[in-house]
Protein backbone atom coordinates (compact mmCIF):
# COMPACT_ATOMS: atom_id res chain seq x y z
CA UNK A 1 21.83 10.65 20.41
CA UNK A 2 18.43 10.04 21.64
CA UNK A 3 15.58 7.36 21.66
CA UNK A 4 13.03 8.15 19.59
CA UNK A 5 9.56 6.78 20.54
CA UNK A 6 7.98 5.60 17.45
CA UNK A 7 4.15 5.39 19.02
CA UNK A 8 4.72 9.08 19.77
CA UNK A 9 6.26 9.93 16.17
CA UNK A 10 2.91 8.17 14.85
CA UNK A 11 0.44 10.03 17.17
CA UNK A 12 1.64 13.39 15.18
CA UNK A 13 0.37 12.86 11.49
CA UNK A 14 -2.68 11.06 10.33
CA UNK A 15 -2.42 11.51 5.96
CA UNK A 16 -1.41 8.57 4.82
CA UNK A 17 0.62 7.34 1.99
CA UNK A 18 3.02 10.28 2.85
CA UNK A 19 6.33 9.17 4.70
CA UNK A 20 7.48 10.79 7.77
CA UNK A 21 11.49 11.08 8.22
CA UNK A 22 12.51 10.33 11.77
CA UNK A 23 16.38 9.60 11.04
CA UNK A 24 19.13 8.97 9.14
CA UNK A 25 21.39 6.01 9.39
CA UNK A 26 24.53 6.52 6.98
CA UNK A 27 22.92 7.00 3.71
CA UNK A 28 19.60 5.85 4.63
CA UNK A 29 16.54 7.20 5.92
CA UNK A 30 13.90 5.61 8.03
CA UNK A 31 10.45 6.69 7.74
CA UNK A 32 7.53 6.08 9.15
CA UNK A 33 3.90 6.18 6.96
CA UNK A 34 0.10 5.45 7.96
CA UNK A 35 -1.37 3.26 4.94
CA UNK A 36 -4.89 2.36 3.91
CA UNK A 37 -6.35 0.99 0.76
CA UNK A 38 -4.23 1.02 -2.30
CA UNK A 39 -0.96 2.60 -2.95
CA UNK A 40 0.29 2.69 -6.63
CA UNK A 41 2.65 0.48 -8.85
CA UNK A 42 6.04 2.02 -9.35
CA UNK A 43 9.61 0.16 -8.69
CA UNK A 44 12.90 1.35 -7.56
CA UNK A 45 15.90 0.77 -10.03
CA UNK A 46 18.66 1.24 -7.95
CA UNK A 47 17.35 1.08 -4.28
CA UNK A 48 15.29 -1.90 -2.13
CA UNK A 49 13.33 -0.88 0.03
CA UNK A 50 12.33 -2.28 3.60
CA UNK A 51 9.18 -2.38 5.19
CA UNK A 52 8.22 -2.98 8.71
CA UNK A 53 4.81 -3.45 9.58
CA UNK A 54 4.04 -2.05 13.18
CA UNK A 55 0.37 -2.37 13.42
CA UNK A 56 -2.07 -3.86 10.97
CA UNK A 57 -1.64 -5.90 7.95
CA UNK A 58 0.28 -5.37 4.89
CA UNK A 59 -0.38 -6.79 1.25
CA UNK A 60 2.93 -5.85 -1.00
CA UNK A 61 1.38 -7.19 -4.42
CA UNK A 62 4.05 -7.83 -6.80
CA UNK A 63 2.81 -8.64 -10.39
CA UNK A 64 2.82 -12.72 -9.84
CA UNK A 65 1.74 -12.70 -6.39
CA UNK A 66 0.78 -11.18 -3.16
CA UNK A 67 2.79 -11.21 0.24
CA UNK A 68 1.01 -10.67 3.47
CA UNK A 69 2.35 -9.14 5.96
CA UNK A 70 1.54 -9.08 9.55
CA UNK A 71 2.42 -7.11 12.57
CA UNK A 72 5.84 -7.55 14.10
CA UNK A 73 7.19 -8.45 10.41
CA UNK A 74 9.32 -6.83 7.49
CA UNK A 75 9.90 -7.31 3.73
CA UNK A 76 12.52 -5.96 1.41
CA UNK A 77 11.72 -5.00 -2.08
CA UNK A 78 14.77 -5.78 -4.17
CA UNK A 79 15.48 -3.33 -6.58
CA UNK A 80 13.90 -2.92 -10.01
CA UNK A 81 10.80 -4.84 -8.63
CA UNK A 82 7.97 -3.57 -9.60
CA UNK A 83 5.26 -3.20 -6.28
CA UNK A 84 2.33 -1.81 -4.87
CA UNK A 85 1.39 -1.97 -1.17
CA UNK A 86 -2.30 -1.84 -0.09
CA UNK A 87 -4.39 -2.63 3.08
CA UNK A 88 -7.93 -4.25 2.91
CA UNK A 89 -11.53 -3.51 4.28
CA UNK A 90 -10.02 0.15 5.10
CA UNK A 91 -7.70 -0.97 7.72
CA UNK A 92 -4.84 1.69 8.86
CA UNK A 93 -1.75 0.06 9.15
CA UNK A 94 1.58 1.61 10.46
CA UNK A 95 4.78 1.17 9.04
CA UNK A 96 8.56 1.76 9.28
CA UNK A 97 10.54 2.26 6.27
CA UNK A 98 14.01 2.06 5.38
CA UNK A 99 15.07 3.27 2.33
CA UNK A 100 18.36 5.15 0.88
CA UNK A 101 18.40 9.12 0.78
CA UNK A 102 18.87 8.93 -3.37
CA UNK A 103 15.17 7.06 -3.17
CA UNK A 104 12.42 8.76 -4.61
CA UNK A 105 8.99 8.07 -3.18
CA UNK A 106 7.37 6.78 -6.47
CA UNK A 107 10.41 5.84 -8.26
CA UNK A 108 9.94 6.95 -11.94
CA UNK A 109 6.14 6.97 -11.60
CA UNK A 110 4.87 10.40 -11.18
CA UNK A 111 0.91 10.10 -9.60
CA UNK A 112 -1.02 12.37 -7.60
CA UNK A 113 0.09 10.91 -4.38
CA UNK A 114 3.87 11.04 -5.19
CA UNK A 115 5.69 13.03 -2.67
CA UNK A 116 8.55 15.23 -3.53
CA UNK A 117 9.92 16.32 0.28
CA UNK A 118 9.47 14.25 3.10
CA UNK A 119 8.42 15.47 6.70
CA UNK A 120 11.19 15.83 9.25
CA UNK A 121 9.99 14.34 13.10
C-alpha cells in the first residue's frame, strides 16, 4: 500500500496509444495512456470501459455522435459500443483508464497499434 503519483507515472513514457498499468483494483486494471490524433474503431463485448481525462481534451466518437471531453472529467463506454477516441490539432492529452483484466486493448479489432501486453509502472 502506497500512493502512487500519477504526474510522475506520466513523466516515464511518451508513445502514445499504448496503456501503461499502474494497478489493479479487484479484477480491474487502471492504466494510464498519452493520446494524440486518432485512435481506431473497435468495441468491447463484454467489458465498459472508463476514461478519465487528466490533461487535454478528449473526443470519444461513437458512430451517431461525438462526446467531448475536458480535463477533470470521465466517460464510460458501455459494453458492445462501438468507439474511437481521438484528440484534435495534435494535442497530447493524458488519460486514466479503468478497464477489467479480461479486456483486450482493441477488442476484436486487430490493427497495427493493438497492444498485446501492457507496461507495468
Amino acid at each position: 500500500m502506497k500512493a502512487i503519483n500519477i504526474h510522475e507515472k506520466l513523466s516515464k513514457f511518451d508513445k502514445q496509444w499504448h496503456p501503461h498499468r499502474i494497478a489493479t483494483v479487484d479484477d480491474n486494471q487502471i492504466y494510464l495512456a498519452k493520446l494524440s490524433g486518432d485512435f481506431i474503431w473497435h468495441s468491447h463485448e463484454d467489458e465498459d470501459e472508463l476514461f478519465h481525462v487528466i490533461k487535454g481534451t478528449l473526443y470519444m466518437k461513437f458512430r451517431d455522435k461525438t462526446v467531448t471531453v475536458q480535463s477533470g472529467e470521465i466517460i464510460v463506454v458501455p459494453k458492445g459500443v462501438e468507439h474511437c477516441p481521438c484528440t484534435k490539432d495534435n494535442e497530447e492529452v493524458h488519460v486514466l483508464l479503468f478497464e477489467k483484466q479480461s479486456t483486450k486493448h482493441t477488442g476484436d479489432t486487430q490493427h497495427e497499434r493493438t497492444v498485446a501486453k501492457y507496461i507495468d509502472l
